[in-house]
Every structure is written in structure tokens, then in C-alpha cells.
N, C-alpha and C. Protein backbone atom coordinates (compact mmCIF):
# COMPACT_ATOMS: atom_id res chain seq x y z
N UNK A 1 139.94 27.18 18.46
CA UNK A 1 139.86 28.61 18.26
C UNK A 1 140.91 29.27 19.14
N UNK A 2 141.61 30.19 18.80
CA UNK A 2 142.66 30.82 19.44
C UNK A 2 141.92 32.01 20.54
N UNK A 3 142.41 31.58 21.25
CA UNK A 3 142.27 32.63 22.55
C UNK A 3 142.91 34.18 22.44
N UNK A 4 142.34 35.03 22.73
CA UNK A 4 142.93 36.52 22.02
C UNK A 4 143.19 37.26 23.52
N UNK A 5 143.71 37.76 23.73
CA UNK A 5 144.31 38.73 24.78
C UNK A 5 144.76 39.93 24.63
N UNK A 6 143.08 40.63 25.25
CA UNK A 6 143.22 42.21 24.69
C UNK A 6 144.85 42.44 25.83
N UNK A 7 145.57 43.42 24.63
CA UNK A 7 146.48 44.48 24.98
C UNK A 7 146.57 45.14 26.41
N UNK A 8 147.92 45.35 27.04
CA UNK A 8 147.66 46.22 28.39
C UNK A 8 146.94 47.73 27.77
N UNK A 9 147.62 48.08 26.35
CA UNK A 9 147.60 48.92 25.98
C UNK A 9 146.32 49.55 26.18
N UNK A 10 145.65 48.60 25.05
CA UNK A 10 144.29 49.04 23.93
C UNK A 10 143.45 48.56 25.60
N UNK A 11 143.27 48.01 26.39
CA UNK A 11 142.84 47.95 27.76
C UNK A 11 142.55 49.66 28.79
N UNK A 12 143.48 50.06 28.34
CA UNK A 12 144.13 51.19 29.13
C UNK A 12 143.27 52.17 28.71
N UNK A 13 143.63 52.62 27.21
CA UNK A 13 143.20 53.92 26.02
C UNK A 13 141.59 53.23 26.21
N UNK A 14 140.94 52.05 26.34
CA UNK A 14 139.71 51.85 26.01
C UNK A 14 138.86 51.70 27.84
N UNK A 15 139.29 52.05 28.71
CA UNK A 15 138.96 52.80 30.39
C UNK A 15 139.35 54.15 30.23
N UNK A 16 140.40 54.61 29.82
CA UNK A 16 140.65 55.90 30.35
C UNK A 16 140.04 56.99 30.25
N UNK A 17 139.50 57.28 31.05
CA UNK A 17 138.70 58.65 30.44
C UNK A 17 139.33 59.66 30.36
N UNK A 18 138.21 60.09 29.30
CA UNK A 18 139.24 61.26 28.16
C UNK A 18 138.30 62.74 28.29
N UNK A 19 139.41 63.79 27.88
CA UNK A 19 138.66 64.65 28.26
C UNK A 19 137.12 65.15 28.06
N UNK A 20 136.62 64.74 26.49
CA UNK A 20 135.74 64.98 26.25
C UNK A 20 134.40 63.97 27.12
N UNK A 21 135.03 62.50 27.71
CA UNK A 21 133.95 62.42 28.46
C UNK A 21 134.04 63.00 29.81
N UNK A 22 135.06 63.74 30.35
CA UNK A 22 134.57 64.33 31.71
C UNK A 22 134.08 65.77 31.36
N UNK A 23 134.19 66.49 30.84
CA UNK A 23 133.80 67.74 30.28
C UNK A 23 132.13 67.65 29.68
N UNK A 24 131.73 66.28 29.67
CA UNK A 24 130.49 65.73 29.43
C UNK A 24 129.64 64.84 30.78
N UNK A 25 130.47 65.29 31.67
CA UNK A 25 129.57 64.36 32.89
C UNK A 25 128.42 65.41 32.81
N UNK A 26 127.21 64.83 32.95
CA UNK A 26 125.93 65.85 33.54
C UNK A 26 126.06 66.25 35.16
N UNK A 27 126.54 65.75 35.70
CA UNK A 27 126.93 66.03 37.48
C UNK A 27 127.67 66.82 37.33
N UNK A 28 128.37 67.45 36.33
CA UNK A 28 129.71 68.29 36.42
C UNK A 28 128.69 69.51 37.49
N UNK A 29 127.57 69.88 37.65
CA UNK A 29 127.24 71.02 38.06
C UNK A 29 127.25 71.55 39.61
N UNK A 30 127.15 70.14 39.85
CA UNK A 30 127.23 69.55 41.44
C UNK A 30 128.74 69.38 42.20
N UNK A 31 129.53 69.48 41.00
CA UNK A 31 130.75 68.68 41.74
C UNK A 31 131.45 69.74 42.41
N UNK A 32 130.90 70.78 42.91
CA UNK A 32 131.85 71.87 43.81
C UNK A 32 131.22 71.28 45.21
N UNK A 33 130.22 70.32 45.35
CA UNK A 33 129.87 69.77 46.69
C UNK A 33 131.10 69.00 46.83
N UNK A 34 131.65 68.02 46.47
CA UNK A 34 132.42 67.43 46.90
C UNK A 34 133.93 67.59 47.65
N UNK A 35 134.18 67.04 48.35
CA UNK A 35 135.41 67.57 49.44
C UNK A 35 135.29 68.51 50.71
N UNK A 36 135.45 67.88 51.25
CA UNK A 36 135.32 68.23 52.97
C UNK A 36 134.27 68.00 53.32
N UNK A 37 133.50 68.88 54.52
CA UNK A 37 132.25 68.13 55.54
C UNK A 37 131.97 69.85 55.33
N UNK A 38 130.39 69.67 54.93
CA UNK A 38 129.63 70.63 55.27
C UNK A 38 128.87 70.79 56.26
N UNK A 39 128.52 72.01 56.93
CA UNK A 39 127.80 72.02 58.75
C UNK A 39 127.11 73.11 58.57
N UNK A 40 125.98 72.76 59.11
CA UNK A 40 124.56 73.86 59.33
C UNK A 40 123.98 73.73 60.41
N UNK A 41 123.83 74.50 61.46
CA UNK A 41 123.57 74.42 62.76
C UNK A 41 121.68 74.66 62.49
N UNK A 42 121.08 73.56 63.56
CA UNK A 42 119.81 73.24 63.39
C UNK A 42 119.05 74.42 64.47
N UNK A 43 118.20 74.90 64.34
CA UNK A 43 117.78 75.91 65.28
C UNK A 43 116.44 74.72 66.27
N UNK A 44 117.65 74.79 67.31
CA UNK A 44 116.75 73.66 68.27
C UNK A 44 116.45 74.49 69.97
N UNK A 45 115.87 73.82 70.49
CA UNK A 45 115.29 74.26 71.82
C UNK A 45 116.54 73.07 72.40
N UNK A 46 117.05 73.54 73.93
CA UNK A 46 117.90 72.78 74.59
C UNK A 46 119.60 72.49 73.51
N UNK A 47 119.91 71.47 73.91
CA UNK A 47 121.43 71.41 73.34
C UNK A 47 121.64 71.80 71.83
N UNK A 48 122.80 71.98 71.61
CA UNK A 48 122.72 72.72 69.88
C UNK A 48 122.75 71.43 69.07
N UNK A 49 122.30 71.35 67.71
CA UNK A 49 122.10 70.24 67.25
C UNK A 49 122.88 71.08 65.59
N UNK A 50 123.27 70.10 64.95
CA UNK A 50 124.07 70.27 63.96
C UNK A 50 123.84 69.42 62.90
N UNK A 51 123.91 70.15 61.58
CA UNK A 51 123.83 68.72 60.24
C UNK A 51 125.05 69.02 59.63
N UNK A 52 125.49 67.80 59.72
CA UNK A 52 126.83 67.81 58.87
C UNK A 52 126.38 66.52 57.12
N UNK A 53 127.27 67.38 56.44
CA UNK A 53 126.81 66.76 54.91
C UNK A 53 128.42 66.23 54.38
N UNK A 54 128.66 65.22 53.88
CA UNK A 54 129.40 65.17 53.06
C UNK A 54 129.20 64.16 51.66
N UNK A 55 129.86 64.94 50.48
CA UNK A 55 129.67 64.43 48.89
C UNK A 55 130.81 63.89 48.50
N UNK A 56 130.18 62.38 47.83
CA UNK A 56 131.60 62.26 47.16
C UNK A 56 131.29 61.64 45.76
N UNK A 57 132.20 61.63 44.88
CA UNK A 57 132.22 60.60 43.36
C UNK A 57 131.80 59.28 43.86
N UNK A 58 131.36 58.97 42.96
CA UNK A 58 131.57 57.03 42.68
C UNK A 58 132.92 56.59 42.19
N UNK A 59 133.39 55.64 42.51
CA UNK A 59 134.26 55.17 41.59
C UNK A 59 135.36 55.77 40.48
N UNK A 60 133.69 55.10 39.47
CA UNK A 60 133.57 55.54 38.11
C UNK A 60 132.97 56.97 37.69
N UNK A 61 133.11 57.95 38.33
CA UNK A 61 132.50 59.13 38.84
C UNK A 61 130.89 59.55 37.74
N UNK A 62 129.89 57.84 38.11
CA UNK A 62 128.84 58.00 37.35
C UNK A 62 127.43 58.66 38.27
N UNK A 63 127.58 58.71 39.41
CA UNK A 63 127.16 59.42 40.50
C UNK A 63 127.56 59.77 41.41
N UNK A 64 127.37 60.94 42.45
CA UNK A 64 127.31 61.43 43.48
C UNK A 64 127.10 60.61 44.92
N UNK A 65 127.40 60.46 45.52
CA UNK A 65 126.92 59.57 46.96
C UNK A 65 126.76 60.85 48.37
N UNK A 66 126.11 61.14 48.95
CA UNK A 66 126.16 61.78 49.97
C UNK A 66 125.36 61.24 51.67
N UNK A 67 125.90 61.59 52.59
CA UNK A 67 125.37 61.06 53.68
C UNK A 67 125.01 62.63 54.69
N UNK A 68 124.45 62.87 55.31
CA UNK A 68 123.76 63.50 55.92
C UNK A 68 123.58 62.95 57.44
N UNK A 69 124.70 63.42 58.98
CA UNK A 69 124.32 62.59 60.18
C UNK A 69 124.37 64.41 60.77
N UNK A 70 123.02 63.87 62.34
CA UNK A 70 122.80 65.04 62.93
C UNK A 70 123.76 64.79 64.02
N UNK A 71 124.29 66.04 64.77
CA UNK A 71 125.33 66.05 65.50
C UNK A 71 124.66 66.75 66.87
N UNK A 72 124.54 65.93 67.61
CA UNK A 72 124.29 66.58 69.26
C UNK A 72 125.77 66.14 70.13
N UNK A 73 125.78 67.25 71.46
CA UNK A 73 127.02 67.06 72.37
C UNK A 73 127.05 65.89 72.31
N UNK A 74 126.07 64.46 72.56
CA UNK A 74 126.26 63.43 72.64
C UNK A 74 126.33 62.33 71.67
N UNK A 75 125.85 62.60 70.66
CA UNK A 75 125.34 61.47 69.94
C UNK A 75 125.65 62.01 68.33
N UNK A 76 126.30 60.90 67.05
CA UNK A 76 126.14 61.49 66.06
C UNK A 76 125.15 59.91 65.36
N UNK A 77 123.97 60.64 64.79
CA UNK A 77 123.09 59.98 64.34
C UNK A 77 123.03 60.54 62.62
N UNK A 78 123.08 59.19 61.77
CA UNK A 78 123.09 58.96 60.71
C UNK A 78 121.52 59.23 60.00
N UNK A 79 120.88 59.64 59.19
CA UNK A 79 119.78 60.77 58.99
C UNK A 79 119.46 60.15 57.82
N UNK A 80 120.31 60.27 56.61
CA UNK A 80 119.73 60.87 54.94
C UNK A 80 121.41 59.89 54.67
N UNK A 81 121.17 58.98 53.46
CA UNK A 81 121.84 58.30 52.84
C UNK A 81 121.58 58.70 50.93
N UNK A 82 122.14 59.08 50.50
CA UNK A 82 121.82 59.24 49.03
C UNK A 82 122.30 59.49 47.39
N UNK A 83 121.91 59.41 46.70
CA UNK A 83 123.18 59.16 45.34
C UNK A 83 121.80 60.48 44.23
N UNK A 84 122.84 61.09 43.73
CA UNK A 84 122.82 62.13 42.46
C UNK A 84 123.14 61.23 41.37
N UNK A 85 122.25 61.18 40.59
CA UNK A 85 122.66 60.21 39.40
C UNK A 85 122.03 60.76 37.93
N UNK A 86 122.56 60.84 36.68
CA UNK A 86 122.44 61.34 35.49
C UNK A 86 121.09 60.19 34.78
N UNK A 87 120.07 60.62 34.71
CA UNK A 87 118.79 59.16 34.52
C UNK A 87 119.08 59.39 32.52
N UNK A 88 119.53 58.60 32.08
CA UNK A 88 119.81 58.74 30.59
C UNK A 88 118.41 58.72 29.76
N UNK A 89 117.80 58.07 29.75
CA UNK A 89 116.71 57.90 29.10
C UNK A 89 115.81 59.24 29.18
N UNK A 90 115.20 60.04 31.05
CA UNK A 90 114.42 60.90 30.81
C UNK A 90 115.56 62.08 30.66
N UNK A 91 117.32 62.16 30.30
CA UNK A 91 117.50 62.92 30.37
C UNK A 91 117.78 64.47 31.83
N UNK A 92 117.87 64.05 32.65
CA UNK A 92 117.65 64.76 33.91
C UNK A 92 118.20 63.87 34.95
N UNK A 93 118.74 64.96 36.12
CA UNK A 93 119.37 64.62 37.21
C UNK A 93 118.06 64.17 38.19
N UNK A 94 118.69 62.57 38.68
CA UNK A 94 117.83 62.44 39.56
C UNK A 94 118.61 62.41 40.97
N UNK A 95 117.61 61.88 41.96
CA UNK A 95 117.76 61.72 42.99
C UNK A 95 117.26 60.83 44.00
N UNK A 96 117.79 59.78 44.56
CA UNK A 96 117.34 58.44 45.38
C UNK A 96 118.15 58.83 46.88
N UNK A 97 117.29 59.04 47.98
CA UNK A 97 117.47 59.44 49.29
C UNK A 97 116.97 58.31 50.14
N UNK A 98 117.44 57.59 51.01
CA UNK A 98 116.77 56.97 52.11
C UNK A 98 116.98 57.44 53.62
N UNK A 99 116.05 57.68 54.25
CA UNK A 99 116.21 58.14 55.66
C UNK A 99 116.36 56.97 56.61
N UNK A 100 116.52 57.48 57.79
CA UNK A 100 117.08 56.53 58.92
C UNK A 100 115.55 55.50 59.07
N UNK A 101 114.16 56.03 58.72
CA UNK A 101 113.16 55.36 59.12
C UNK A 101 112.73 54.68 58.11
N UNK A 102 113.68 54.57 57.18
CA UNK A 102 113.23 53.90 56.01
C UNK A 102 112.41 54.35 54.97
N UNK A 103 112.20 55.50 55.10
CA UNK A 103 111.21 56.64 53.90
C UNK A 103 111.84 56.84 52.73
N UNK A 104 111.48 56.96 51.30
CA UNK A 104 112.33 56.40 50.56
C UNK A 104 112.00 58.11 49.96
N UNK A 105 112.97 59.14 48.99
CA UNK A 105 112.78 60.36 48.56
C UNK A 105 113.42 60.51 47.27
N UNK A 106 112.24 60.26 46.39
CA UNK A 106 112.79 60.44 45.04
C UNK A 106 112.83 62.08 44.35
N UNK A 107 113.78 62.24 43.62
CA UNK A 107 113.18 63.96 43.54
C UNK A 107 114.40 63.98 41.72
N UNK A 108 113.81 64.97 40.98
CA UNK A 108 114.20 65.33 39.84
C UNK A 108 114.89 66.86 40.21
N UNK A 109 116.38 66.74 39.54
CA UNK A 109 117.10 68.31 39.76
C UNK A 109 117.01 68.83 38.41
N UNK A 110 116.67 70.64 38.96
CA UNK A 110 117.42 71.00 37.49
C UNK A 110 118.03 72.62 38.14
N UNK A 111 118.87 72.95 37.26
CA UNK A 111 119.66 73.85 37.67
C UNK A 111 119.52 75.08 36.52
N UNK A 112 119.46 76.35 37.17
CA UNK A 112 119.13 77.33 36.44
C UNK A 112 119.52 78.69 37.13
N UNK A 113 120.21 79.23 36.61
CA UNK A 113 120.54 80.51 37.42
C UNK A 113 121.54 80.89 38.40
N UNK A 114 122.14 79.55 38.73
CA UNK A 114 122.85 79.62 40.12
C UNK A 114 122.06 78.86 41.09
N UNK A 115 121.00 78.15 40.72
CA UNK A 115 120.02 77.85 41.61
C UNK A 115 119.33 76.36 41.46
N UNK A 116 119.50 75.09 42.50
CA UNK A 116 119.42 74.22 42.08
C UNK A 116 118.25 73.99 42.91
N UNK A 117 116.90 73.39 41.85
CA UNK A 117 115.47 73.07 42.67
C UNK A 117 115.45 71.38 42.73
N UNK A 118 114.93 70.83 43.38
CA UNK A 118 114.60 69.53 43.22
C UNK A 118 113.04 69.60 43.93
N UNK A 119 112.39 68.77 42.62
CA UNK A 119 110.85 68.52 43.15
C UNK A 119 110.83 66.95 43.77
N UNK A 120 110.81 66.96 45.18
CA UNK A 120 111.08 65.34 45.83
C UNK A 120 109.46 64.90 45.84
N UNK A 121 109.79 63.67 46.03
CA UNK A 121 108.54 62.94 46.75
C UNK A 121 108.78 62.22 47.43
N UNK A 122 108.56 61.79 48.86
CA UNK A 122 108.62 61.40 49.86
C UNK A 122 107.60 60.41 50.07
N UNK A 123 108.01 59.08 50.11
CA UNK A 123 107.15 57.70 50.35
C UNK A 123 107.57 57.28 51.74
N UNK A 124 106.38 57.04 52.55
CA UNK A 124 106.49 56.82 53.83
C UNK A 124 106.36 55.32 54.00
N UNK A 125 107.27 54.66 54.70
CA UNK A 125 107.32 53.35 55.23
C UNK A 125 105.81 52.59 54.66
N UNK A 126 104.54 53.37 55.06
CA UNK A 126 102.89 52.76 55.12
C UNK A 126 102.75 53.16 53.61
N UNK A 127 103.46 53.72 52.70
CA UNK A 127 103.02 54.11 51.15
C UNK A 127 102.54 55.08 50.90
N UNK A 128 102.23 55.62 51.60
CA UNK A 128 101.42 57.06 51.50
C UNK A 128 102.68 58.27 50.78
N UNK A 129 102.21 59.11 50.38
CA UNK A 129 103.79 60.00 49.54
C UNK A 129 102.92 61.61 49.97
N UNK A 130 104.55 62.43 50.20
CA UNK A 130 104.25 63.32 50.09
C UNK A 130 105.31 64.23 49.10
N UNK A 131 104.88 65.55 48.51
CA UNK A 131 105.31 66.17 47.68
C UNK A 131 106.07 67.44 48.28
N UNK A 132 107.14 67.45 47.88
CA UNK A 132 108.19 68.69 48.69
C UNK A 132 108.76 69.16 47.48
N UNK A 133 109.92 70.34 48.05
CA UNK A 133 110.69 71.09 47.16
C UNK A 133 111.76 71.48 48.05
N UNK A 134 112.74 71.57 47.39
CA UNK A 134 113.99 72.03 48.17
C UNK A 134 114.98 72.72 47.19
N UNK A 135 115.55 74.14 47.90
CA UNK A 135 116.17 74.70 46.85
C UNK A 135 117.73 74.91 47.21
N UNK A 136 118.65 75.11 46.73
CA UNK A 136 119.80 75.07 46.99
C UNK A 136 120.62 76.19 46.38
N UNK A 137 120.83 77.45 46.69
CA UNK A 137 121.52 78.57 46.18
C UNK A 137 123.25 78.54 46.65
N UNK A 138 124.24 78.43 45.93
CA UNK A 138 125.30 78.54 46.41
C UNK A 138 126.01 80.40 47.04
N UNK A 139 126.71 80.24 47.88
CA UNK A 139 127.35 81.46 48.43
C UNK A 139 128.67 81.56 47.89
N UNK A 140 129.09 82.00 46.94
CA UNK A 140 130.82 81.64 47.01
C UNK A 140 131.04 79.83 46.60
N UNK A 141 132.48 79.75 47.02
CA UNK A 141 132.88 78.42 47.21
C UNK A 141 132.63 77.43 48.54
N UNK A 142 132.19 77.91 49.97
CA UNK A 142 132.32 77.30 50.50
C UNK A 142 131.15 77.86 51.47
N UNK A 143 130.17 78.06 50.75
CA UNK A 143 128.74 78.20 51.79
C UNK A 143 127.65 77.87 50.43
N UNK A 144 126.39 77.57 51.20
CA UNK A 144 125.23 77.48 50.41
C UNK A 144 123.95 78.06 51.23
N UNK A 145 122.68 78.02 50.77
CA UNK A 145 121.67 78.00 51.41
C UNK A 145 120.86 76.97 50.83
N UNK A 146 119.92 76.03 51.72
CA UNK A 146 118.95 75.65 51.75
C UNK A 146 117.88 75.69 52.10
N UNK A 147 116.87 75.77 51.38
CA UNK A 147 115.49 75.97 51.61
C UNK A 147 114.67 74.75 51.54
N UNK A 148 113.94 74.18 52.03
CA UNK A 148 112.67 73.26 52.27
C UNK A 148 111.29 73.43 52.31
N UNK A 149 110.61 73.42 51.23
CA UNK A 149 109.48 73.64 51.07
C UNK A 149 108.33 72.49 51.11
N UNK A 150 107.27 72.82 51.92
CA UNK A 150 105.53 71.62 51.98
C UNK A 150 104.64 72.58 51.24
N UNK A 151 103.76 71.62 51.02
CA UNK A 151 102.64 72.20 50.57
C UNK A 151 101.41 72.54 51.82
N UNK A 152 100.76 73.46 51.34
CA UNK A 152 99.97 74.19 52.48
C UNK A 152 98.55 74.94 51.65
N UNK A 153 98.03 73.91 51.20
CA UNK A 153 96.91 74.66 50.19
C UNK A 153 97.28 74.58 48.85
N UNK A 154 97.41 75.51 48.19
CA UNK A 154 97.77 75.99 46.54
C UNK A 154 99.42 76.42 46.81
N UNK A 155 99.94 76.76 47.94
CA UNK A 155 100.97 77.40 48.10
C UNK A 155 102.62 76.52 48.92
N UNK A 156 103.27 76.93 48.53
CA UNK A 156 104.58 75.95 49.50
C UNK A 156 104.77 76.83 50.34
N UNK A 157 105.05 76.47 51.53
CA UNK A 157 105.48 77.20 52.74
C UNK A 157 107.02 76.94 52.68
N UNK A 158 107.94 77.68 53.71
CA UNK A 158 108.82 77.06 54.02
C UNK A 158 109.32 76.39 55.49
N UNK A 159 109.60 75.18 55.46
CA UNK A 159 110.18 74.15 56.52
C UNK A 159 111.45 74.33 57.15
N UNK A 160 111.96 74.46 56.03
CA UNK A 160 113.63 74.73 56.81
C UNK A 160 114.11 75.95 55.93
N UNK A 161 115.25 76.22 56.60
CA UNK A 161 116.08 77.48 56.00
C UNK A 161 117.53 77.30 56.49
N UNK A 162 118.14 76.74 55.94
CA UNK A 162 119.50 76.66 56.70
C UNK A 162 120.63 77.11 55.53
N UNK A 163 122.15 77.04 56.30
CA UNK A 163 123.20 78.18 55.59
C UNK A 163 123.89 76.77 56.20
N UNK A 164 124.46 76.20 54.95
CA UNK A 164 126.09 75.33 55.20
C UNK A 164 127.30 75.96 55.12
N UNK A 165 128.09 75.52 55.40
CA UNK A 165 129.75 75.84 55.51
C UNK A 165 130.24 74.99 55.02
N UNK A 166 131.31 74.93 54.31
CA UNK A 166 132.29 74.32 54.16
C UNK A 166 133.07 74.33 55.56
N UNK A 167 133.75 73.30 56.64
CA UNK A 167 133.86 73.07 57.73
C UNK A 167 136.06 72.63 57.06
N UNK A 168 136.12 73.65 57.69
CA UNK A 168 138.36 73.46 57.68
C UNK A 168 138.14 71.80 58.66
N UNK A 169 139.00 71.29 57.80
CA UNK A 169 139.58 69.93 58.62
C UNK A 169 140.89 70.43 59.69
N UNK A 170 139.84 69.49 60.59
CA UNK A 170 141.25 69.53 61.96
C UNK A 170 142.48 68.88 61.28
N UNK A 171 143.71 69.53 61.47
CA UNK A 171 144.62 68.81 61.65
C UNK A 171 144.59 67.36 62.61
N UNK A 172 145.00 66.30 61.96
CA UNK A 172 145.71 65.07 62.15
C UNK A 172 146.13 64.90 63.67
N UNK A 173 145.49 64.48 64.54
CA UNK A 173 145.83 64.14 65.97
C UNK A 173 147.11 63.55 66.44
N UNK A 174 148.33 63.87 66.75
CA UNK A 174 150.03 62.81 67.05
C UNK A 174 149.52 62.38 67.89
């Protein structure tokens, strides 16, 4: 039987993505996160404490990857590891988070208004889960707000409240 050897060509035209599939990513909604380091100063007692965020493509730009480390004068500690991913079957943006203690945070996005909710659930090391919400309003191009919501009865409270930046890169050290 003769051995066939696809084309550099037909190789090329059959990877390349074309406009109609990037104009079709479902992440397209997300992708103003990506590029540079975002920073939200933590409202702490004693030294100032800081969260810095940064987003990037995959690869194959079939998900999102983001890391999340807290920033004290001394120490930068790695927090929240996690991927934005398009779930084909239910249709909807999900979300797979792991924290530094090993807590695993699954959560479904949807976006409406300018306004991106995710309903997480939070599985603790012992199995036990808890149910959160977190909302994400953009400012412009280069700020957001986040909100963090628990449950507290019938009602969500809020946990956190923080304002990111888009953070200017230092120039290049000679």
C-alpha cells in the first residue's frame, strides 16, 4: 500500500485558523483580560498586601489560563491557579480553579450586560462544598470590579469588594 504524505500545503489551510473560527471562540468575551498583570490592593491590618492576576490564551487559544499570587513587602505567594474553558456539550463557560490548599472551585459563567456572574462551588480538601458567587463588572479598558459573594440565610452577603488595574510594565532593567 502506498504511503501518502499530506501536503505542506493542505497541512497548513487545514490548522490555520480562519476567521470565522476566531470570530466564533465563546471566550471571545473574556479576552480583554489578557495582557499585562492586574493589581488590587487587599484591605489588610499591618503590611499592605496585594493580588496580582494575570490571563493568558492556551496555545490553541481553546482556553483561558490564569494565576492569581498575593503580594506582601516580603513574600509573593501563589493563591488561585485556573483555566476558562468553552464546556461544548452543556454549552456554557466554565470554570476549574485550584487553590494553594488544594480546594478545588468549579463555577459556570455567563455574561449579560457588561456583567460577568459565575455561580462557584467550592470543594474543600475533607469534601464538604460550599456555594459562592462572584461578579465581575468591567471599568473601561484597564480596571474592573470584583465582588464575592456567601451565603448567609436566604441571602448572599458580600466577602470581598475589590477594584483591579491594569498595572504599566516596568521598563526592562540594563
Amino acid at each position: 500500500m502506498p504511503r501518502v504524505t499530506p501536503s505542506l500545503a493542505f497541512l497548513t489551510a487545514l490548522l490555520a485558523p480562519t476567521p470565522s473560527r476566531a470570530a466564533n471562540n465563546p471566550l471571545e468575551p473574556l479576552a480583554w483580560l489578557v495582557g499585562g498583570t492586574w493589581v488590587a490592593e487587599l484591605p489588610a491590618k499591618g503590611d499592605p498586601l496585594s493580588v496580582h492576576l494575570t490571563v493568558q490564551w492556551s496555545a490553541h487559544k481553546q482556553y483561558l489560563k490564569y494565576a492569581i499570587v498575593f503580594k506582601t513587602k516580603d513574600a509573593d505567594v501563589p493563591q488561585y491557579e485556573g483555566v476558562y474553558f468553552w464546556h461544548p456539550a452543556a454549552k456554557e463557560i466554565r470554570l476549574l480553579q485550584i487553590d494553594r490548599a488544594g480546594q478545588v472551585t468549579e463555577s459556570v459563567l455567563t455574561v449579560a450586560d457588561g456583567k460577568f456572574t459565575q455561580k462557584n462551588t467550592l470543594t474543600r480538601k475533607d469534601g464538604t462544598k460550599q456555594e459562592q458567587r462572584t461578579e465581575l463588572t468591567r471599568d473601561g479598558d484597564d480596571a474592573f470590579r470584583f465582588r464575592a459573594l456567601v451565603p448567609k440565610g436566604d441571602d448572599w452577603v458580600e466577602g470581598l469588594n475589590l477594584t483591579y488595574k491594569r498595572a504599566t510594565e516596568a521598563p526592562p532593567k540594563k
